[in-house]
N, C-alpha and C. Protein backbone atom coordinates (compact mmCIF):
# COMPACT_ATOMS: atom_id res chain seq x y z
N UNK A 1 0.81 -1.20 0.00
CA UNK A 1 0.00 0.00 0.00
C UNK A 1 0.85 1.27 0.00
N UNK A 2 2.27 1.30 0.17
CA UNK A 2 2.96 2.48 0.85
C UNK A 2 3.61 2.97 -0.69
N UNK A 3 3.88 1.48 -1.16
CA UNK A 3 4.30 2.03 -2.77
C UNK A 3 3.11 2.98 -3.35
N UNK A 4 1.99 2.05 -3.18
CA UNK A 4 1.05 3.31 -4.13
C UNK A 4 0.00 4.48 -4.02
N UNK A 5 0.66 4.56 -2.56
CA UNK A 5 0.64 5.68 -2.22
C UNK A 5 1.46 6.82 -2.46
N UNK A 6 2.99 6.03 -2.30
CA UNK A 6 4.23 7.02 -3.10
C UNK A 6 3.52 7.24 -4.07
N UNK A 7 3.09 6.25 -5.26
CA UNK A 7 3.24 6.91 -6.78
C UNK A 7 2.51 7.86 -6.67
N UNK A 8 1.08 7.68 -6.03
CA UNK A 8 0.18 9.18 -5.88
C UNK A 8 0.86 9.91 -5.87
N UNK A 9 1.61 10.06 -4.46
CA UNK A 9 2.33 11.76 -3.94
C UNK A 9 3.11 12.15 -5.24
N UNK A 10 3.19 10.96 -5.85
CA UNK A 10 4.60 11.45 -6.94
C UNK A 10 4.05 12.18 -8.56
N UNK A 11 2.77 11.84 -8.41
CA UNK A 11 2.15 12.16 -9.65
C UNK A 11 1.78 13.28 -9.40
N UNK A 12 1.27 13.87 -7.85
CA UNK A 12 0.71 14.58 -7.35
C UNK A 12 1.54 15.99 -7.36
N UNK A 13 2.71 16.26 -7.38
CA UNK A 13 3.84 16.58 -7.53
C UNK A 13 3.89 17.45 -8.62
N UNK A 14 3.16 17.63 -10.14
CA UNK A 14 3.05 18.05 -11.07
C UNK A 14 1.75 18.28 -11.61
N UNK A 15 2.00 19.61 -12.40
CA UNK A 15 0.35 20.47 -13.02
C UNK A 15 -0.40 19.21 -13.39
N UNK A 16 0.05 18.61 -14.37
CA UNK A 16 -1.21 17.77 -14.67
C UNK A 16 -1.37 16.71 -14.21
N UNK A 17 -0.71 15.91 -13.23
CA UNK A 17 -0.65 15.47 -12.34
C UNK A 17 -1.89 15.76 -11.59
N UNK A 18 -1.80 17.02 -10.90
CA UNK A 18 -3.02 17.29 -10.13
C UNK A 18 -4.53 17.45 -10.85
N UNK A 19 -3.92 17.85 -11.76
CA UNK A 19 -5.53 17.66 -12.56
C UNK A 19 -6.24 16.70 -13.08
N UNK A 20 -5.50 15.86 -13.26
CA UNK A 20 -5.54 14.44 -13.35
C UNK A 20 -6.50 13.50 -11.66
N UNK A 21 -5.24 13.89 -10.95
CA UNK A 21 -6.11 13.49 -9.89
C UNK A 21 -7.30 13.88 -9.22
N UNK A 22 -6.96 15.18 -9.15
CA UNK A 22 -8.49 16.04 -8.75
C UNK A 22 -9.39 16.05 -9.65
N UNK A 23 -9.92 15.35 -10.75
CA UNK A 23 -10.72 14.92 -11.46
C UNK A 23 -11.34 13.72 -11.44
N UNK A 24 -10.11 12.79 -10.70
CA UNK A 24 -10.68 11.52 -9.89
C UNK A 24 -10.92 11.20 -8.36
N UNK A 25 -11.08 12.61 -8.00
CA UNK A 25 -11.94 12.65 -6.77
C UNK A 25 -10.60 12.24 -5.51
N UNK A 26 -9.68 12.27 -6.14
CA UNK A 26 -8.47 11.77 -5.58
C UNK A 26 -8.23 12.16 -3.68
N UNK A 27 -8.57 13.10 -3.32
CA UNK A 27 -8.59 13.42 -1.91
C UNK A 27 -9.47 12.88 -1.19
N UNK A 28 -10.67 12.87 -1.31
CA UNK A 28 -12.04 11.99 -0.58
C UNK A 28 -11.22 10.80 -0.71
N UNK A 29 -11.12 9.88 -1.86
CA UNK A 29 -10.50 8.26 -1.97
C UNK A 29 -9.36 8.20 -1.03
N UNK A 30 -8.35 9.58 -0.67
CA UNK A 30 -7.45 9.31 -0.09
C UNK A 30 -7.89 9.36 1.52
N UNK A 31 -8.66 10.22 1.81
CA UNK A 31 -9.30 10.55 3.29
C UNK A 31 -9.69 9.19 3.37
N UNK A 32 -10.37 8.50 2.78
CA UNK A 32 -11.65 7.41 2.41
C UNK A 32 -10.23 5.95 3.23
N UNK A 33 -9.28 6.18 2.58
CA UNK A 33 -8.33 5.23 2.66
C UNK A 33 -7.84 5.39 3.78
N UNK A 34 -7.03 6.59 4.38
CA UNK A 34 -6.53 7.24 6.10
C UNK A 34 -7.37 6.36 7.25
N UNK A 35 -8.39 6.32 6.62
CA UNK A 35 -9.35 6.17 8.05
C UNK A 35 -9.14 4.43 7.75
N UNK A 36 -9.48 3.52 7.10
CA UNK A 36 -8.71 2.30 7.18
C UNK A 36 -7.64 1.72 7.27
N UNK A 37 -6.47 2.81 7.11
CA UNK A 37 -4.99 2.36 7.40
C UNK A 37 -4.53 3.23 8.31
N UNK A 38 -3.99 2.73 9.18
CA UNK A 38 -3.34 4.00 10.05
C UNK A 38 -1.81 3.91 10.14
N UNK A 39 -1.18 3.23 9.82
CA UNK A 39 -0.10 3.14 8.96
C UNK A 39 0.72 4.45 8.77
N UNK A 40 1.15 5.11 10.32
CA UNK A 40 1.89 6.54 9.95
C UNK A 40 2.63 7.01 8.59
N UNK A 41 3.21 6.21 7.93
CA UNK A 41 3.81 6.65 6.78
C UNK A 41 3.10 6.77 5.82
N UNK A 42 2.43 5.87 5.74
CA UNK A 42 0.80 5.82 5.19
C UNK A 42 -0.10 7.65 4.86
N UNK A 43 -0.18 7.60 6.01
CA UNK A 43 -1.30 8.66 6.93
C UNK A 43 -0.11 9.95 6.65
N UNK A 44 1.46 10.02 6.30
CA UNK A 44 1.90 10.86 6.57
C UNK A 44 1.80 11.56 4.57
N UNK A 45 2.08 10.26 4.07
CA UNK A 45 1.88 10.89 2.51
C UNK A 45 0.83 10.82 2.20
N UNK A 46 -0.19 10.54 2.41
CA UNK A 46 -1.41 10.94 2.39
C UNK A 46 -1.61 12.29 2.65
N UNK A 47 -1.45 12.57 4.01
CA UNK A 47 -1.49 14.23 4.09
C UNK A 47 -0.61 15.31 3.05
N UNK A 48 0.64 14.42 2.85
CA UNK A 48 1.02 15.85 1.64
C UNK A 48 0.75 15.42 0.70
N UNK A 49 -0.11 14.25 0.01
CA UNK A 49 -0.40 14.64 -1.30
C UNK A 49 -1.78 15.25 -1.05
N UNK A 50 -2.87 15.47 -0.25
CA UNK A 50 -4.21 15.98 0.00
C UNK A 50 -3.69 17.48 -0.19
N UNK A 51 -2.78 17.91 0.86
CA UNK A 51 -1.69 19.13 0.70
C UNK A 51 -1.93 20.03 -0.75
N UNK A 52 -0.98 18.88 -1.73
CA UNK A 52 -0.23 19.05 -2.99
C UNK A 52 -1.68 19.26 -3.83
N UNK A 53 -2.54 18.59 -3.25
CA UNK A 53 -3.95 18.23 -4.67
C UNK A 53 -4.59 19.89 -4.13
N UNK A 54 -4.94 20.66 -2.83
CA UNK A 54 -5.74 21.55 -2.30
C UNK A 54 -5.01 22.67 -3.09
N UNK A 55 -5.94 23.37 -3.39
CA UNK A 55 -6.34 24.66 -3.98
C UNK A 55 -5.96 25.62 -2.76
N UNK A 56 -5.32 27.03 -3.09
CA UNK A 56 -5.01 28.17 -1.54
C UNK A 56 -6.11 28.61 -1.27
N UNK A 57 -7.98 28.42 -1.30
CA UNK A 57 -9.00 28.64 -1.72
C UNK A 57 -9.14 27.43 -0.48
N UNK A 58 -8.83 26.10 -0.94
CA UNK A 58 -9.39 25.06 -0.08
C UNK A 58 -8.76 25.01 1.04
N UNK A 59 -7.34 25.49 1.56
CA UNK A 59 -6.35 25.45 2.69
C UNK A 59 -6.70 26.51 3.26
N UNK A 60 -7.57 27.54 2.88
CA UNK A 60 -8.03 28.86 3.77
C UNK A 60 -9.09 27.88 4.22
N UNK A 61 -10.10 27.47 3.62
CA UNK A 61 -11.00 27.13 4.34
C UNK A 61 -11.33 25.71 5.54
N UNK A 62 -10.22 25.07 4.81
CA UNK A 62 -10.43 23.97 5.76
C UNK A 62 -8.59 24.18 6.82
N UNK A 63 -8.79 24.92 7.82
CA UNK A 63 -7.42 24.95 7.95
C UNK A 63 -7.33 24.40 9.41
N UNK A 64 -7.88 23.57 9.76
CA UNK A 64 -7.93 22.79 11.20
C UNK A 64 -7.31 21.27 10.43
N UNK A 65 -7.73 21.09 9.12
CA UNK A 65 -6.81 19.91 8.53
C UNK A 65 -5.69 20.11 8.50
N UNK A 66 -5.17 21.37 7.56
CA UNK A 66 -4.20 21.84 7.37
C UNK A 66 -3.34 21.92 8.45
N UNK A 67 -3.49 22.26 9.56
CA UNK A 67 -2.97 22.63 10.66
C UNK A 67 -2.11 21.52 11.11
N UNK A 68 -3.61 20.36 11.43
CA UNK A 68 -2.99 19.49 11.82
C UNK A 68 -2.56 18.59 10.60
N UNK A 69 -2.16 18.50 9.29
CA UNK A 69 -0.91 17.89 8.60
C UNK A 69 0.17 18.76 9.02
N UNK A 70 0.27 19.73 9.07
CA UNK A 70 1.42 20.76 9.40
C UNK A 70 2.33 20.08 10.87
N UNK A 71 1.24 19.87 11.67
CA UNK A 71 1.28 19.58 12.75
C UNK A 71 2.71 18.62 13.03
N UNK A 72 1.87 17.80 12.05
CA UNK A 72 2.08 16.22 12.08
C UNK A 72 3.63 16.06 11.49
N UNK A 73 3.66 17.16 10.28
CA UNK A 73 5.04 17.15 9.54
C UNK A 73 6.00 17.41 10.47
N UNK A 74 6.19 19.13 11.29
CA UNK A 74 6.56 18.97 11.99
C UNK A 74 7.52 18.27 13.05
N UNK A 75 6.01 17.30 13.34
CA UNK A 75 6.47 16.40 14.72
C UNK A 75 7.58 15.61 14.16
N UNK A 76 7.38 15.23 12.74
CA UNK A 76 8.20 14.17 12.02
C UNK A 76 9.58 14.68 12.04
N UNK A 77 9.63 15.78 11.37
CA UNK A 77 10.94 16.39 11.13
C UNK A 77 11.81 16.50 12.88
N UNK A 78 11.39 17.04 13.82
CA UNK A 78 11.89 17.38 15.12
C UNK A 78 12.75 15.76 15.34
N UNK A 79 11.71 14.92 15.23
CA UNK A 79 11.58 13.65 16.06
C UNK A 79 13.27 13.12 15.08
N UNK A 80 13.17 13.02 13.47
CA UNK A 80 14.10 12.97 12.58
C UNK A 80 15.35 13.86 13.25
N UNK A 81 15.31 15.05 13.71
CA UNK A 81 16.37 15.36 13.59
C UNK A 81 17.08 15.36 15.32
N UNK A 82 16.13 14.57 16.05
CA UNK A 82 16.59 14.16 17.45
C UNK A 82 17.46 12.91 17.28
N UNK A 83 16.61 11.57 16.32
CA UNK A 83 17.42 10.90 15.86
C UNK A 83 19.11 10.91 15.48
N UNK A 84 18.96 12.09 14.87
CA UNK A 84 20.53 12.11 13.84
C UNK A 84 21.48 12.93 14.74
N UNK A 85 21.03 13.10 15.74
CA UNK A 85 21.99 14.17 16.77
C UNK A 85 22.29 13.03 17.77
């Protein structure tokens, strides 16, 4: 599941890429998926490709999601760079 989730984020990544996906409803399917896998790495590219697919239109309005992917990135990066020290 983690591979094809990469390829998402990875398609997700580029103009038509996103238009592509956001034409296939691609964020709901991915929310749709979060809630059956909880799979942090999972759950973590999930959030930046939902990120990558949202409109600055959709991240004003829904920004308690936003927040908490932000959140979440974050925590990742800190936790990463407690590791390497």
């Amino acid at each position: 599941m983690l591979i094809a989730v990469g390829v998402i984020y990875n398609i997700s990544r580029h103009e038509n890429g996103i238009q592509v996906l956001n034409s296939l409803d691609t964020t709901n399917k991915l929310k749709e998926f979060q809630k059956h896998h909880q799979n942090s790495d999972i759950s973590v590219l999930c959030m930046m490709t939902m990120a990558l697919l949202s409109t600055p239109e959709q991240i004003k309005n829904d920004r308690r999601r936003m927040n908490n992917i932000l959140d979440q990135l974050l925590e990742i990066i800190v936790n990463a760079s407690k590791q390497s020290s």
